[in-house]
Protein backbone atom coordinates (compact mmCIF):
# COMPACT_ATOMS: atom_id res chain seq x y z
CA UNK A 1 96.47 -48.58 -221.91
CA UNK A 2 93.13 -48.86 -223.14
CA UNK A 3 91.21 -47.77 -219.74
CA UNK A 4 93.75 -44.91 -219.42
CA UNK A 5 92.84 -43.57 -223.65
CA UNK A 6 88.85 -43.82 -222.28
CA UNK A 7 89.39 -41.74 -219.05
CA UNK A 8 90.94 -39.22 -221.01
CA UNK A 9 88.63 -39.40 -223.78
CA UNK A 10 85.94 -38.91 -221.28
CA UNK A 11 87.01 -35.90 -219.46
CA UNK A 12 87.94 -34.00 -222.52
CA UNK A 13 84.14 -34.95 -223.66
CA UNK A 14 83.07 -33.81 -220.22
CA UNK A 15 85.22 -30.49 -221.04
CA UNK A 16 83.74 -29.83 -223.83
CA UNK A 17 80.12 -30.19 -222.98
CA UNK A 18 80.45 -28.24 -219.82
CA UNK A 19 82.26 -25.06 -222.17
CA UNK A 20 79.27 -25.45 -224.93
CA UNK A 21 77.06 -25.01 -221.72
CA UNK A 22 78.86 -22.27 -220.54
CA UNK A 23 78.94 -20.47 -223.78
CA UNK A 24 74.90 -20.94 -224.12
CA UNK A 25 74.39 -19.82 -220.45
CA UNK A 26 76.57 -16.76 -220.83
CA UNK A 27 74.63 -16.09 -224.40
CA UNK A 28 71.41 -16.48 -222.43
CA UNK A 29 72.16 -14.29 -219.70
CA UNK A 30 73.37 -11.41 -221.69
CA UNK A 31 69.51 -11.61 -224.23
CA UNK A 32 68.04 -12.01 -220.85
CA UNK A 33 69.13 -8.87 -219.03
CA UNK A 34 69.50 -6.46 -222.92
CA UNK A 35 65.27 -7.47 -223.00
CA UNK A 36 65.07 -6.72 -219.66
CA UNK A 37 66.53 -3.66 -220.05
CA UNK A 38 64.43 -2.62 -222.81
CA UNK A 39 61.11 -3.42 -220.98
CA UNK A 40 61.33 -7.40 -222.16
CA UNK A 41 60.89 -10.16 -220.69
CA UNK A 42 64.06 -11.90 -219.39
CA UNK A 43 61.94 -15.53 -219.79
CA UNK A 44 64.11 -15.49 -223.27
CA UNK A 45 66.77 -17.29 -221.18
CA UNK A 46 64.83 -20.41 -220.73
CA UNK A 47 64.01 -20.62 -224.70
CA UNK A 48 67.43 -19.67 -225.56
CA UNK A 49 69.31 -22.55 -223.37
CA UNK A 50 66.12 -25.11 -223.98
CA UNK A 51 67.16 -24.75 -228.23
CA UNK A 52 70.76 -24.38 -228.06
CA UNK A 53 71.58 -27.15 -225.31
CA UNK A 54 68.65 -28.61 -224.07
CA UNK A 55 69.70 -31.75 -223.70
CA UNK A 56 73.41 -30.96 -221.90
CA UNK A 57 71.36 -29.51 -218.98
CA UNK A 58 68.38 -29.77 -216.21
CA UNK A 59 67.41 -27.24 -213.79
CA UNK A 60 67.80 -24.30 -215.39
CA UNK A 61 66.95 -21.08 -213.11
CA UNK A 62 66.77 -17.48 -214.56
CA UNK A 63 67.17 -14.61 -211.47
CA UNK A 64 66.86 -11.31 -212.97
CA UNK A 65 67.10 -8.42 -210.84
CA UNK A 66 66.20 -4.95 -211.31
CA UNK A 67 67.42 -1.59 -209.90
CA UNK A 68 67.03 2.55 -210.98
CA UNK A 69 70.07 2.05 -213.46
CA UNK A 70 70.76 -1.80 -214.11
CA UNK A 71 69.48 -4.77 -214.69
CA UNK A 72 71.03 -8.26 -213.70
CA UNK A 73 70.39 -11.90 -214.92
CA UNK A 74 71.74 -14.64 -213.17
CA UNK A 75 71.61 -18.05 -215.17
CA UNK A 76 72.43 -21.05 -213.49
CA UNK A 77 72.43 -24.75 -215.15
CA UNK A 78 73.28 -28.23 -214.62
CA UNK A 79 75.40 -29.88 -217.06
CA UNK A 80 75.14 -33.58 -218.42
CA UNK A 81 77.47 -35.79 -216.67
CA UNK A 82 79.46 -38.04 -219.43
CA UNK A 83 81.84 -39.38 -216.64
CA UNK A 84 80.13 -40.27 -213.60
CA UNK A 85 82.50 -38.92 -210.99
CA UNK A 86 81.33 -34.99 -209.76
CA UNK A 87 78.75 -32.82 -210.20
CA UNK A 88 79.30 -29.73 -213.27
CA UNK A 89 76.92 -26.72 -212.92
CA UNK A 90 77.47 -23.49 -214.62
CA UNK A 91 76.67 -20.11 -213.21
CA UNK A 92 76.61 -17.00 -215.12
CA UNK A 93 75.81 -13.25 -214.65
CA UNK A 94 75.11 -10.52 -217.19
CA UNK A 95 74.28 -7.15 -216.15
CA UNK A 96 72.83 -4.24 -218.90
CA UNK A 97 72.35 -0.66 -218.15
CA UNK A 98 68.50 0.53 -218.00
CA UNK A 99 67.15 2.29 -221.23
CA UNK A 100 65.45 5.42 -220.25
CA UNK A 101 63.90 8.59 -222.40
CA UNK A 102 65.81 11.71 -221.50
CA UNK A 103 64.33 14.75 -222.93
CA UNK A 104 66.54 17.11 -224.56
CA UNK A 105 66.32 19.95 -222.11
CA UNK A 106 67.23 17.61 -219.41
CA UNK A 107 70.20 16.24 -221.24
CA UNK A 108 74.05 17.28 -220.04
């Protein structure tokens, strides 16, 4: 009984972490691309995950990506393994539109 009570204790543990991640990724991706979009730096990511789960995650990659309208920021993560079976990574996208000056002759 006991073993079975630790397994699932475990993988709701593992649950967990991997959602906190998630939610910290997502969070990260979305300051990422609204700086971005404002002429920013989407480097905010990094700081962002490294403070709010640092230690739930290694190799943490930032992809923004920039076209006439949009910007995208693609965060992906590793998360901390509590029960040694499988691999947990979190990938996450946020996309903003760009902010541009429209003078008000040129506006519809």
């Amino acid at each position: 009984m006991l073993p079975a009570l630790l397994l699932s204790f475990w993988l709701v543990l593992q649950y967990a972490v991997a959602a906190h991640v998630r939610n910290v990724a997502q969070t990260a991706a979305q300051d990422a691309a609204i700086a971005m979009a404002s002429g920013g730096d989407p480097a905010v990511a990094y700081e962002l995950v490294d403070r709010s789960a640092g230690a739930l995650t290694s190799n943490v990659t930032v992809r923004p990506s920039r076209s006439t309208d949009e910007v995208s920021v693609v965060v992906s993560a590793d998360v901390l393994q509590v029960f040694p079976i499988g691999s947990f990574d979190v990938t996450v996208t946020a996309r903003a539109p760009v902010e541009r000056f429209i003078p008000q002759p040129e506006r519809p």
